[in-house]
Protein backbone atom coordinates (compact mmCIF):
# COMPACT_ATOMS: atom_id res chain seq x y z
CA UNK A 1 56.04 -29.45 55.61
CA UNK A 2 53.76 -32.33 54.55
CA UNK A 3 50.34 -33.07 53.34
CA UNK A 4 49.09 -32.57 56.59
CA UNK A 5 49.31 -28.88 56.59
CA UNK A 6 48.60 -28.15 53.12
CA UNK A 7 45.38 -30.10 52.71
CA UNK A 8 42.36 -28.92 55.15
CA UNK A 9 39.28 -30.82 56.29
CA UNK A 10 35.94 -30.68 54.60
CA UNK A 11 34.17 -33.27 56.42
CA UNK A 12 35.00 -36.20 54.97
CA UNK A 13 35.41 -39.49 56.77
CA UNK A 14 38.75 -40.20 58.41
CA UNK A 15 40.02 -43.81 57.99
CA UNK A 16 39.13 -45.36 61.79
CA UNK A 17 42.37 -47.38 62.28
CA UNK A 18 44.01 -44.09 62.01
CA UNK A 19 47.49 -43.60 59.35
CA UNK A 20 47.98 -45.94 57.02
CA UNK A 21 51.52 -47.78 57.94
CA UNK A 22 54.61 -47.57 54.92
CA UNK A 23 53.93 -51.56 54.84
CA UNK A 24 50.56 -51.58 54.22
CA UNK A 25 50.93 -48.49 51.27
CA UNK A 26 51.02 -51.25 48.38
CA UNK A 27 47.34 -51.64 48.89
CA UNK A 28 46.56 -48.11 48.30
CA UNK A 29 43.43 -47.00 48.67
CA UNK A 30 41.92 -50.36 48.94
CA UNK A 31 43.03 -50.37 52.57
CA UNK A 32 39.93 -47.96 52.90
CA UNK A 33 37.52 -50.77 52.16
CA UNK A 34 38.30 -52.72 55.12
CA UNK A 35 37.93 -49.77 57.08
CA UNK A 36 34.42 -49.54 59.43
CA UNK A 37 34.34 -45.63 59.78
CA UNK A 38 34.22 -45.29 55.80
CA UNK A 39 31.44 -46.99 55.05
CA UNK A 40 28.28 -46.30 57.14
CA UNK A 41 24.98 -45.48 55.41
CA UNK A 42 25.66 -48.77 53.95
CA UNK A 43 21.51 -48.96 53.19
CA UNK A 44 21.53 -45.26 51.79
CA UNK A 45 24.36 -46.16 49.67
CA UNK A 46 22.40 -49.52 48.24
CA UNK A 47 19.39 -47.89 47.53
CA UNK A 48 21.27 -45.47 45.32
CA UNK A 49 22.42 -48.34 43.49
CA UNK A 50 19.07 -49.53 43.04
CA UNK A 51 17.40 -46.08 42.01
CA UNK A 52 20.68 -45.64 39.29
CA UNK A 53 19.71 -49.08 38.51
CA UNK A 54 16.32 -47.71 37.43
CA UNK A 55 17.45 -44.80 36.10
CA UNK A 56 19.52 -46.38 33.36
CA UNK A 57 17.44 -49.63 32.65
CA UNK A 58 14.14 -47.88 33.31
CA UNK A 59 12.12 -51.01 33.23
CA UNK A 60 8.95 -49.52 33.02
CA UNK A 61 9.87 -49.29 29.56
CA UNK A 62 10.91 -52.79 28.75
CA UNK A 63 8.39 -54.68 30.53
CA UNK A 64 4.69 -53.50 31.01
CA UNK A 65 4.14 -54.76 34.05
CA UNK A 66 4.30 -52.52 36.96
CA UNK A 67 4.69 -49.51 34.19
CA UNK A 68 2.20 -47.38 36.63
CA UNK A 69 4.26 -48.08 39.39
CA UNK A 70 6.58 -45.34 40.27
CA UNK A 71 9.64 -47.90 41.52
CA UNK A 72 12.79 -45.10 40.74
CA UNK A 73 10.18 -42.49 42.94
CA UNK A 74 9.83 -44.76 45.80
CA UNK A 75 13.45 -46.24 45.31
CA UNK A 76 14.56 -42.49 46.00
CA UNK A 77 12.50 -41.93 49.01
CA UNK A 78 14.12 -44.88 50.69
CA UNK A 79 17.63 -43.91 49.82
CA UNK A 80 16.66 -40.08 51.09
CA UNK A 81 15.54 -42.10 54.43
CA UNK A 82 17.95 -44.65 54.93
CA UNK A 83 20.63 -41.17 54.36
CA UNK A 84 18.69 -39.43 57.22
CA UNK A 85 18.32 -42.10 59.75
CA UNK A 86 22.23 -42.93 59.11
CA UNK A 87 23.23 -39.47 59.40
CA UNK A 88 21.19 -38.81 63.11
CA UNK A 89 21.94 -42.26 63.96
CA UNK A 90 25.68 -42.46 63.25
CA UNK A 91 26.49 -38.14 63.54
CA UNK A 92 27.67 -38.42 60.23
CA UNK A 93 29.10 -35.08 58.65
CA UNK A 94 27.67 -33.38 55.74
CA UNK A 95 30.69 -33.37 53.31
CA UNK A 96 30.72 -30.08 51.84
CA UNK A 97 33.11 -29.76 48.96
CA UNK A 98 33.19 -26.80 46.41
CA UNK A 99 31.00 -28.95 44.11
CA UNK A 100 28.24 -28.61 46.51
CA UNK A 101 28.13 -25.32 46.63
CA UNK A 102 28.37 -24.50 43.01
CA UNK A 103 25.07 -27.08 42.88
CA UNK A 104 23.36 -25.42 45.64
CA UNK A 105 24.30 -22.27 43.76
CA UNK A 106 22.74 -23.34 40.48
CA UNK A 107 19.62 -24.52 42.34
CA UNK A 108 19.00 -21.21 43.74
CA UNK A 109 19.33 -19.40 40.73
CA UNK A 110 16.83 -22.11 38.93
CA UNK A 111 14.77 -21.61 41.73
CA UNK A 112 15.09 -17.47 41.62
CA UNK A 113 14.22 -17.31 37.78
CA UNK A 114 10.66 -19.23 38.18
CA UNK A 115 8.70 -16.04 39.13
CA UNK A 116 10.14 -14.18 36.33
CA UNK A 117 9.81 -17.18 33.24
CA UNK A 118 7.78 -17.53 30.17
CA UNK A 119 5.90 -20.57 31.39
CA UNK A 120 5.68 -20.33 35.46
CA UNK A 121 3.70 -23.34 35.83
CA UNK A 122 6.01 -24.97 33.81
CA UNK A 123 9.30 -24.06 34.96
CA UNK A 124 7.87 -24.68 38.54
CA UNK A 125 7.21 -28.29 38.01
CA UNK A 126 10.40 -28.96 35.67
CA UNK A 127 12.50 -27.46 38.95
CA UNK A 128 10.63 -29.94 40.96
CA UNK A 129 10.21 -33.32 38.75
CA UNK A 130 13.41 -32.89 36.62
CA UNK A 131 16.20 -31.00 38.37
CA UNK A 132 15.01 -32.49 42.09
CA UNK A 133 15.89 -35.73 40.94
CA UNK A 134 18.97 -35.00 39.23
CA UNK A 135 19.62 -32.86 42.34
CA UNK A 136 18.93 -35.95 45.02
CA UNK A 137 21.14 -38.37 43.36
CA UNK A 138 24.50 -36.04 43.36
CA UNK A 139 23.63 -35.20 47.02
CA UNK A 140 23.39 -38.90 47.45
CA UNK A 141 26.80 -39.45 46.09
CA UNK A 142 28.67 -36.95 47.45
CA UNK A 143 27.19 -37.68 50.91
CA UNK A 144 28.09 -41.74 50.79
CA UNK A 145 30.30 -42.06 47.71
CA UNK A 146 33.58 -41.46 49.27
CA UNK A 147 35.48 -44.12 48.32
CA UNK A 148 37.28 -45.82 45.61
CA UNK A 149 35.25 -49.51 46.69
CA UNK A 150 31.79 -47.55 46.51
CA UNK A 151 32.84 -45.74 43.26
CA UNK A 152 33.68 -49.11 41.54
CA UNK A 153 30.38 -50.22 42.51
CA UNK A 154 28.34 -47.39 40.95
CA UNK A 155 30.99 -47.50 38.00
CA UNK A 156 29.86 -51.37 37.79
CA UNK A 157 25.95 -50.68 37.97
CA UNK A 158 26.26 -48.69 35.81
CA UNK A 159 28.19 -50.09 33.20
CA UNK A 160 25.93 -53.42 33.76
CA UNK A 161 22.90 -51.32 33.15
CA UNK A 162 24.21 -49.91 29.89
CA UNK A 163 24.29 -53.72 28.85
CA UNK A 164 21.41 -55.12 29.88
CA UNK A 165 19.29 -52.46 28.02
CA UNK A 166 21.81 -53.00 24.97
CA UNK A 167 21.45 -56.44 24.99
CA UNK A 168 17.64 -56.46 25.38
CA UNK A 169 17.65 -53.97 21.98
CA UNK A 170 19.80 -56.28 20.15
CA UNK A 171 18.50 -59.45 20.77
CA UNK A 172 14.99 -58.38 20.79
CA UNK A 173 14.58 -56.18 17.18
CA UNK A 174 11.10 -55.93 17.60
CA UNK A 175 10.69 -55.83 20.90
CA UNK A 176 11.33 -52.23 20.88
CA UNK A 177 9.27 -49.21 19.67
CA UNK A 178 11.46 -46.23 18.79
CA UNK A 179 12.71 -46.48 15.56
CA UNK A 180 13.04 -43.25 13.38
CA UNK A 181 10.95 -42.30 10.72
CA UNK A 182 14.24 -43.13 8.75
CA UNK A 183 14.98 -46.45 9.72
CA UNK A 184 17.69 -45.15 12.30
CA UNK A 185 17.87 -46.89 15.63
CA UNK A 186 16.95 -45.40 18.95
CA UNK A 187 16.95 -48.21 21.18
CA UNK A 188 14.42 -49.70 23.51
CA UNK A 189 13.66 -46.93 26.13
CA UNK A 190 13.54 -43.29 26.20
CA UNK A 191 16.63 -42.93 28.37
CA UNK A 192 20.17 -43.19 27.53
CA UNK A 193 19.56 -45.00 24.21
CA UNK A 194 17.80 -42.38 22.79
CA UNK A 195 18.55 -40.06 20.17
CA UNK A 196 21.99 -37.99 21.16
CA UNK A 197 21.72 -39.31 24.63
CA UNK A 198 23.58 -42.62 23.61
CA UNK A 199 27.03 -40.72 22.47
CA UNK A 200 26.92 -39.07 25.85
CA UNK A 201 26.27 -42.20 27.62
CA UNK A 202 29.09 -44.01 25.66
CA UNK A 203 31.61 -41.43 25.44
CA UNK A 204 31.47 -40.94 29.21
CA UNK A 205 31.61 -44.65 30.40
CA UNK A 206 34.38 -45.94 28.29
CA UNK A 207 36.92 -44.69 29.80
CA UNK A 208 35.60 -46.65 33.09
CA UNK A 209 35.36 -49.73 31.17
CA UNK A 210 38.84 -48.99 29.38
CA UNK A 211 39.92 -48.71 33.59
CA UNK A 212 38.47 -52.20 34.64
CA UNK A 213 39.54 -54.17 31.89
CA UNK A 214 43.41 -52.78 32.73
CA UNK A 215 42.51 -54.34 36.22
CA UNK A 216 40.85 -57.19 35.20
CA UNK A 217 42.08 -60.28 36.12
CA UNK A 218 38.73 -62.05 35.73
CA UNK A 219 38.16 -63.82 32.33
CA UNK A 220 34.26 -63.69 33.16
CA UNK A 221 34.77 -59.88 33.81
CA UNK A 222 36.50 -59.35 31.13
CA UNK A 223 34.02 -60.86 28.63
CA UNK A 224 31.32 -58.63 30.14
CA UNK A 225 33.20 -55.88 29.33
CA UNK A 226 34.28 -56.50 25.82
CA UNK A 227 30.61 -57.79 24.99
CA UNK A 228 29.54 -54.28 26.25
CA UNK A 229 32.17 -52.37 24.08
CA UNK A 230 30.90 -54.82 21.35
CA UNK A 231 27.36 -53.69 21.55
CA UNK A 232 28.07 -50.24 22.10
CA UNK A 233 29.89 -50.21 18.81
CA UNK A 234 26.77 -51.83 17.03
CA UNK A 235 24.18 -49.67 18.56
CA UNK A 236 26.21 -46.59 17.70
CA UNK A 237 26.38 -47.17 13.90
CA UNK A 238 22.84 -48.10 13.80
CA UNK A 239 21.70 -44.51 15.18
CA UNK A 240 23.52 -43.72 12.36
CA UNK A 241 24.34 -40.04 14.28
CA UNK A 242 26.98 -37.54 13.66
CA UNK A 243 27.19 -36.33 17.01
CA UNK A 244 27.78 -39.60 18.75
CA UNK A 245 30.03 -40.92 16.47
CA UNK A 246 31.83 -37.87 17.03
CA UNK A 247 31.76 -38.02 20.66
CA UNK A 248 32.93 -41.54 20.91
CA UNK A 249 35.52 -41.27 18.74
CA UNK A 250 36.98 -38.51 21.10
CA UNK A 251 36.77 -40.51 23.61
CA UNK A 252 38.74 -43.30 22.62
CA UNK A 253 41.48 -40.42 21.33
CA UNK A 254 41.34 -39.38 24.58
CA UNK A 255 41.33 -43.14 26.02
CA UNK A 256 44.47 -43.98 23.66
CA UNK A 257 46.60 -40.42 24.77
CA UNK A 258 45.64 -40.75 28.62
CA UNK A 259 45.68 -44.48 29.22
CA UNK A 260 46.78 -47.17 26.40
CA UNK A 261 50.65 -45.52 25.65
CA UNK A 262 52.26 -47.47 28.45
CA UNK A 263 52.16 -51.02 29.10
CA UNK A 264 51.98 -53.86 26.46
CA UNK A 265 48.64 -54.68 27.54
CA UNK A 266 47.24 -51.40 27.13
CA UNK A 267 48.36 -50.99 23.57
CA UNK A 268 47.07 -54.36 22.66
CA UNK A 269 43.53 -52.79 23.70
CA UNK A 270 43.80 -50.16 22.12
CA UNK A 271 44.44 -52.24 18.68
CA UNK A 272 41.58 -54.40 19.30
CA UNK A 273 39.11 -51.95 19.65
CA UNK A 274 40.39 -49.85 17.14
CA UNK A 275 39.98 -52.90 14.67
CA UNK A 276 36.40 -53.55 16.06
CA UNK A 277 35.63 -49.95 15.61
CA UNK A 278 36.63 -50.78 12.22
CA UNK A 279 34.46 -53.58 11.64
CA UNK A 280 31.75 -52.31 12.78
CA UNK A 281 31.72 -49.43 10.94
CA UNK A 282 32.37 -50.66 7.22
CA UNK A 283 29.40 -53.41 8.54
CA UNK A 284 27.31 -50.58 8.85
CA UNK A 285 24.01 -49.75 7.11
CA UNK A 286 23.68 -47.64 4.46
CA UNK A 287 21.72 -44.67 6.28
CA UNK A 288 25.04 -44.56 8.75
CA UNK A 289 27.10 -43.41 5.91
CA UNK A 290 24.60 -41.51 4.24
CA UNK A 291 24.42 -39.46 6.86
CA UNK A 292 27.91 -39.21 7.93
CA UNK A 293 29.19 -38.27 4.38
CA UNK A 294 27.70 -34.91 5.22
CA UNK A 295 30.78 -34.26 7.86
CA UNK A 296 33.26 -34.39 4.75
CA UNK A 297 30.92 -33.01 2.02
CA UNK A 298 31.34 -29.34 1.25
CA UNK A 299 28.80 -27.10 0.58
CA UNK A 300 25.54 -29.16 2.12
CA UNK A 301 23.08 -26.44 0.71
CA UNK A 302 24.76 -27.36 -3.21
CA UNK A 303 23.76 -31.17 -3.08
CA UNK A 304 20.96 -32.75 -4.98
CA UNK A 305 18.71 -33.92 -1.72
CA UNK A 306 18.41 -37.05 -3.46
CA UNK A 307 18.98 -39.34 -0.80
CA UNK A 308 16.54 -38.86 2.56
CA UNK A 309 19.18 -39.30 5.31
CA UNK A 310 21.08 -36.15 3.45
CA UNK A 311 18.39 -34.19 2.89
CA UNK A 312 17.60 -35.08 6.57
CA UNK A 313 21.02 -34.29 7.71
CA UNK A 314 21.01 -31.21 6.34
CA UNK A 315 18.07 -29.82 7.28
CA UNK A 316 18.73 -30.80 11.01
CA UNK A 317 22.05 -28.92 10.92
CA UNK A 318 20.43 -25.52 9.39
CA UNK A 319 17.70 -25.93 12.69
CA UNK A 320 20.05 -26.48 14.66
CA UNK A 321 22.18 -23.32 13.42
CA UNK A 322 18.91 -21.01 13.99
CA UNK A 323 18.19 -22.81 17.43
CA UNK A 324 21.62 -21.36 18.56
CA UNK A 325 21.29 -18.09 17.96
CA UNK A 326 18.14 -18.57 18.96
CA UNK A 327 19.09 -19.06 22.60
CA UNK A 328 21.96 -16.60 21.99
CA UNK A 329 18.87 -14.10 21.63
CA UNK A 330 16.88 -15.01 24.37
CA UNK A 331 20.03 -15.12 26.82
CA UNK A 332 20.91 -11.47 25.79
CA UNK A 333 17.29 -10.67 26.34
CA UNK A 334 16.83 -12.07 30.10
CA UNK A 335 20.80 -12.32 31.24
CA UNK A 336 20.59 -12.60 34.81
CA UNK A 337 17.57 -15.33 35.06
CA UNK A 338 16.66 -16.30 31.47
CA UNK A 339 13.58 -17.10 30.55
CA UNK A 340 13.06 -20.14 33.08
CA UNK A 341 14.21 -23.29 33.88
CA UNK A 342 12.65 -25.99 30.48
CA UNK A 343 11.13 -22.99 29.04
CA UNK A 344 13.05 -22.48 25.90
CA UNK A 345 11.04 -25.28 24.14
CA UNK A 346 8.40 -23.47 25.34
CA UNK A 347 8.91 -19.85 24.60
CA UNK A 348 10.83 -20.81 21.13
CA UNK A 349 7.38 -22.85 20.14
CA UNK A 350 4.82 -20.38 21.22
CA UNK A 351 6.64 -17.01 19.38
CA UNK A 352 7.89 -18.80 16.16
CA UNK A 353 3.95 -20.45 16.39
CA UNK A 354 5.04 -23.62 14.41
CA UNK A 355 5.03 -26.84 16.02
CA UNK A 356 8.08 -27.48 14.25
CA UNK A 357 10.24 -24.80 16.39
CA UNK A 358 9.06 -26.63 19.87
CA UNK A 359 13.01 -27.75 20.77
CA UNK A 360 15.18 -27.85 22.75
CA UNK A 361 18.63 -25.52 22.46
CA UNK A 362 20.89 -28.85 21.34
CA UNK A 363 23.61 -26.83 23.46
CA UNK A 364 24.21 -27.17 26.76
CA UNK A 365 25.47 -24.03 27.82
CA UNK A 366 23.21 -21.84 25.50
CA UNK A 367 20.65 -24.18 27.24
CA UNK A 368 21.97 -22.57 30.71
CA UNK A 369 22.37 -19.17 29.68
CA UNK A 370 19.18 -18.78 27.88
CA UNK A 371 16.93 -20.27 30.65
CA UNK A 372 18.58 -19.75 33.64
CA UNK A 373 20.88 -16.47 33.14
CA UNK A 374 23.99 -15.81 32.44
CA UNK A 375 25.49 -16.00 36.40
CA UNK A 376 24.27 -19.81 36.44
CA UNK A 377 26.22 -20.64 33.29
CA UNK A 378 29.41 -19.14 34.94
CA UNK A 379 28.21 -21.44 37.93
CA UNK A 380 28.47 -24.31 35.80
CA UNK A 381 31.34 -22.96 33.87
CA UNK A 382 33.20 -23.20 37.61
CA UNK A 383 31.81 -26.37 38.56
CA UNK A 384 33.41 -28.10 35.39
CA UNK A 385 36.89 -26.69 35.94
CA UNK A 386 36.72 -27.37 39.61
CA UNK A 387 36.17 -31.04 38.75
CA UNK A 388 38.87 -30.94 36.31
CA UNK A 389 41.47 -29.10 38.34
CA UNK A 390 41.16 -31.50 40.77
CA UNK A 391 41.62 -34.61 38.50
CA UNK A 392 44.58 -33.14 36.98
CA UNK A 393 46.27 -32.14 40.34
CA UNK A 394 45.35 -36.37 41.39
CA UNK A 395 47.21 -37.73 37.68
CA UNK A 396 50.20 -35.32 38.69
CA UNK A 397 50.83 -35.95 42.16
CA UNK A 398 50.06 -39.86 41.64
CA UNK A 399 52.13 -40.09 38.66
CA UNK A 400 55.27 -42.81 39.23
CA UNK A 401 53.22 -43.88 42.61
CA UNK A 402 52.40 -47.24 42.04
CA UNK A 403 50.25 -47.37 45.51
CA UNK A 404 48.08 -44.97 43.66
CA UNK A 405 46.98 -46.38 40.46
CA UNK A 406 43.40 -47.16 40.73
CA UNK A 407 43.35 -43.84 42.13
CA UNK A 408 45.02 -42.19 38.93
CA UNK A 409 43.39 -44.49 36.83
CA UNK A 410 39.77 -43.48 38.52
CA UNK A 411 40.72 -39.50 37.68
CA UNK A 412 42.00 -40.19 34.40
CA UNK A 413 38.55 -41.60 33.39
CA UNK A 414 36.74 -38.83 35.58
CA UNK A 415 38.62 -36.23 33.64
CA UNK A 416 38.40 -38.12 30.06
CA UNK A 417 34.70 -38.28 30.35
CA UNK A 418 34.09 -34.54 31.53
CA UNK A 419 36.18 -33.43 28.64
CA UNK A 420 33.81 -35.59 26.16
CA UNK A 421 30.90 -34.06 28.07
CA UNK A 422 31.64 -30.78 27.34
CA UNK A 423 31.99 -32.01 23.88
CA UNK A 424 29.02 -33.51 23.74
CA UNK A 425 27.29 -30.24 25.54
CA UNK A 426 27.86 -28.33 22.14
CA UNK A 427 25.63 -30.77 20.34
CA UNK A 428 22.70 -31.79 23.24
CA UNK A 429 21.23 -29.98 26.11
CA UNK A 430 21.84 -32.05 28.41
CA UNK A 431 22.44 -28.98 31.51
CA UNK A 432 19.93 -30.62 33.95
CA UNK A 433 20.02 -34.32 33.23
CA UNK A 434 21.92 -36.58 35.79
CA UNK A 435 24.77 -37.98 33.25
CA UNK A 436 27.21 -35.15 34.31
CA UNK A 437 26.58 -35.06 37.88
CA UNK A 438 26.97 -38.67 38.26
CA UNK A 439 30.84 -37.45 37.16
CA UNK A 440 30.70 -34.43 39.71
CA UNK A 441 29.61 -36.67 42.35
CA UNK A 442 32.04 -39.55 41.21
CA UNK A 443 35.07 -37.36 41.41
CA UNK A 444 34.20 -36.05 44.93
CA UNK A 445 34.67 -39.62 45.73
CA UNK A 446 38.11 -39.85 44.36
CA UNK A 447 39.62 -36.37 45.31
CA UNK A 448 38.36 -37.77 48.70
CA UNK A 449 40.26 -40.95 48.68
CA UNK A 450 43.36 -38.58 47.33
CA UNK A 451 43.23 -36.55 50.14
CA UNK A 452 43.21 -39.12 52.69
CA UNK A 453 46.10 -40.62 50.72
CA UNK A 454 47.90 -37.97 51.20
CA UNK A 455 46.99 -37.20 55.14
CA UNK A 456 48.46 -40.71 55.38
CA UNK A 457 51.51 -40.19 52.85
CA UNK A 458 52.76 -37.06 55.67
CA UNK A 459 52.99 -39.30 57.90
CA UNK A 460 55.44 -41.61 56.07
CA UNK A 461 59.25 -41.78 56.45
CA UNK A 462 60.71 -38.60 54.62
CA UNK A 463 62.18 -40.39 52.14
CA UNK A 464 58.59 -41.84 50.73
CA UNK A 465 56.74 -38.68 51.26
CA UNK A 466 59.60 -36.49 50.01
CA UNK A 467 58.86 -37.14 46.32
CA UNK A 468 55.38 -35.60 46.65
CA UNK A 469 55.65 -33.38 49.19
CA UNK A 470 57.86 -31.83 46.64
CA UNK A 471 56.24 -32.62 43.53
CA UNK A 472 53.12 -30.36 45.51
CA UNK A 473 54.90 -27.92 46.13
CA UNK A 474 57.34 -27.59 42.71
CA UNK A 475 53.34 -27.42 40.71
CA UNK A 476 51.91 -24.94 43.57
CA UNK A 477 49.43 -25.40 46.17
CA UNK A 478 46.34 -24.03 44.89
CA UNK A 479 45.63 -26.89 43.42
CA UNK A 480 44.69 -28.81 46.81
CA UNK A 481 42.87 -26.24 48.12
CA UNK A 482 38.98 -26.20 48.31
């Protein structure tokens, strides 16, 4: 009674060269990156690179040249191409995984609710500019991320596009126009760098770059990575926001708990960066602690709104209060479809009639619930523990396996960074933008790679699959089903 019979098929690629051999199970799942049959829509796969690439950097932003030009557009229509020529040309298989269909299931709800929203214009062309794109690129990587090789390479793009923008902030302080009012940072684009967007962005890559620097064996790599820890510390204190500091500093709880108890090396990261942390924080300005006091200081409606950044503070916490309940309202009002997909800004702006009241929910899943119904949050609500069953049922079955520790390391950072989504989903709405479906794509990728491992591990002598044929079965099946 192996893995064979307890895992089924659901169309993703099957290693050409058949089993792995017990002699070749040291390289884990590298052994898939030599393999032919694993990686076709090889162009498909680039120009999703390229368009993430864009997404992060946006460089229509940085340099003015080209702004007009709509490269992450026409990027997207050659990845979308290469996908369908590969998939006629090679018979590829759709990969349909639960994820999908929870996404498909949230688009047709968004897609249901636009006849019946506040603003049907508007919702129509949000469902088409917005969610289409953030709907293309986790089709994209659930259809040729399937591997551990490809998902280091996104993981890497990624992480290098985080720095280049960083770097381009910090070395260029008046090269960029986005500033606050009150002298707080937000960097030198309108993507992740901006406003609560960069505690997301940071909370949910760290545990990536906490992964590769384990790995590393690269000084030149490993440079690149502590200079981008570096500047993400620096850029952090200089937004000077509650939220993200917050976020982050789950993150590298969650970081320390999951990955930096065991080996020597490990805990020597994790005291570095808790001393840089340090640094970097007591070198911060004086709006950063201004602002942060107000965590620790009781009773914010008793201080003397001296200072700005309180004062500030405070009244962003008391609209962010009546935004909540706001959406609470509106959900209760329109349960089943909401009031449209982006139309909250829209509905909460033109019945308060103050410009002042034209926001967004800051709360991801009263963001859901109010615009899209209550039956698409429990969509998403499913689509979050689906991801993190499966990463948990990976870290238990790999656990002692050293043939699998990229692999557990890859679902340990999955699972870290959905948990400091969530987190961060109480403080941003953030329900449509592509920062947690990059994860949902990512760990399709790796619960992929597991179940191949495991095809291959019930096919092993029985004393090498014994231990987790029987570590499956002692924590129950359900786990590896779809």
């Amino acid at each position: 009674m192996g893995y064979l019979k307890t895992i089924p098929s659901r169309g993703f690629p099957r290693p050409g060269a058949g089993p792995v051999a017990p002699a070749d199970a040291a390289g884990g799942a590298d052994i898939e990156a030599h393999d032919a049959s694993l990686h076709k829509a090889g162009a498909a796969f680039f120009f999703l690179l390229v368009f993430t690439f864009l997404l992060f950097v946006r460089p229509h932003e940085l340099v003015r040249a080209g702004q007009h030009i709509p490269w992450a557009q026409m990027v997207a229509v050659l990845a979308i191409g290469s996908y369908a020529i590969a998939r006629f040309q090679a018979s590829m298989p759709l990969i349909w995984t639960k994820e999908v269909f929870l996404v498909l299931g949230l688009t047709f709800l968004f897609t249901a609710g636009i006849p019946f929203a506040f603003w049907r214009s508007y919702a129509l062309k949000f469902l088409t500019d917005d969610w289409l794109k953030t709907l293309i690129i986790f089709f994209l990587l659930t259809q040729t991320v399937y591997t551990l090789d490809r998902a280091r390479k996104l993981m890497w793009v990624i992480l290098l596009s985080e720095t280049l923008v960083m770097a381009y902030t910090i070395l260029n302080p008046a090269g960029f126009n986005y500033t606050s009012s009150d002298g707080r940072m937000t960097g030198a684009n309108r993507g992740f760098l901006s406003g609560n967007s960069l505690g997301v962005a940071v909370a949910t890559t760290l545990p990536f770059l906490i992964m590769f620097l384990l790995r590393s064996r690269s000084w030149i790599r490993t440079a690149v990575l502590v200079g981008t820890f570096g500047m993400m510390m620096w850029i952090l204190v200089q937004t000077a926001s509650r939220s993200n500091l917050l976020e982050v500093m789950l993150s590298l709880g969650l970081i320390y708990l999951y990955m930096l108890r065991r080996s020597a090396k490990a805990k020597m990261l994790g005291v570095v960066f808790a001393a840089s942390l340090l640094v970097f924080v007591l070198a911060a300005p004086g709006i950063f602690w201004s602002r942060i006091s107000t965590l620790y200081r009781a009773g914010l409606a008793n201080l003397v709104d001296t200072d700005t950044a309180v004062s500030s503070a405070s009244a962003s916490e008391a609209q962010r209060k009546k935004l909540f309940w706001r959406s609470i309202e509106y959900t209760l009002e329109s349960p089943l479809l909401g009031c449209g997909i982006g139309n909250f800004e829209k509905k909460s702006g033109t019945t308060e009639e103050k410009a002042s009241e034209w926001m967004g929910t800051h709360n991801t899943f009263t963001q859901i619930s109010s615009e899209t119904g209550i039956p698409a949050l429990v969509l998403f609500l499913m689509l979050i523990a689906t991801i993190v069953r499966k990463m948990r049922e990976i870290i238990r079955v790999s656990r002692d396996k050293p043939e699998m520790q990229e692999l557990r390391l890859f679902a340990i950072s999955t699972l870290i960074s959905v948990y400091c989504f969530c987190f961060a989903g109480f403080f941003a709405h953030l329900a449509y933008d592509y920062y947690f479906y990059y994860l949902a794509g990512i760990s399709v990728a790796v619960y992929g790679t597991f179940e191949r491992h495991m095809k291959n591990a019930g096919l092993a002598p029985a004393a090498e699959s014994a231990p987790a044929v029987r570590g499956g079965l002692r924590n129950g099946r359900r786990g590896l089903r779809p």
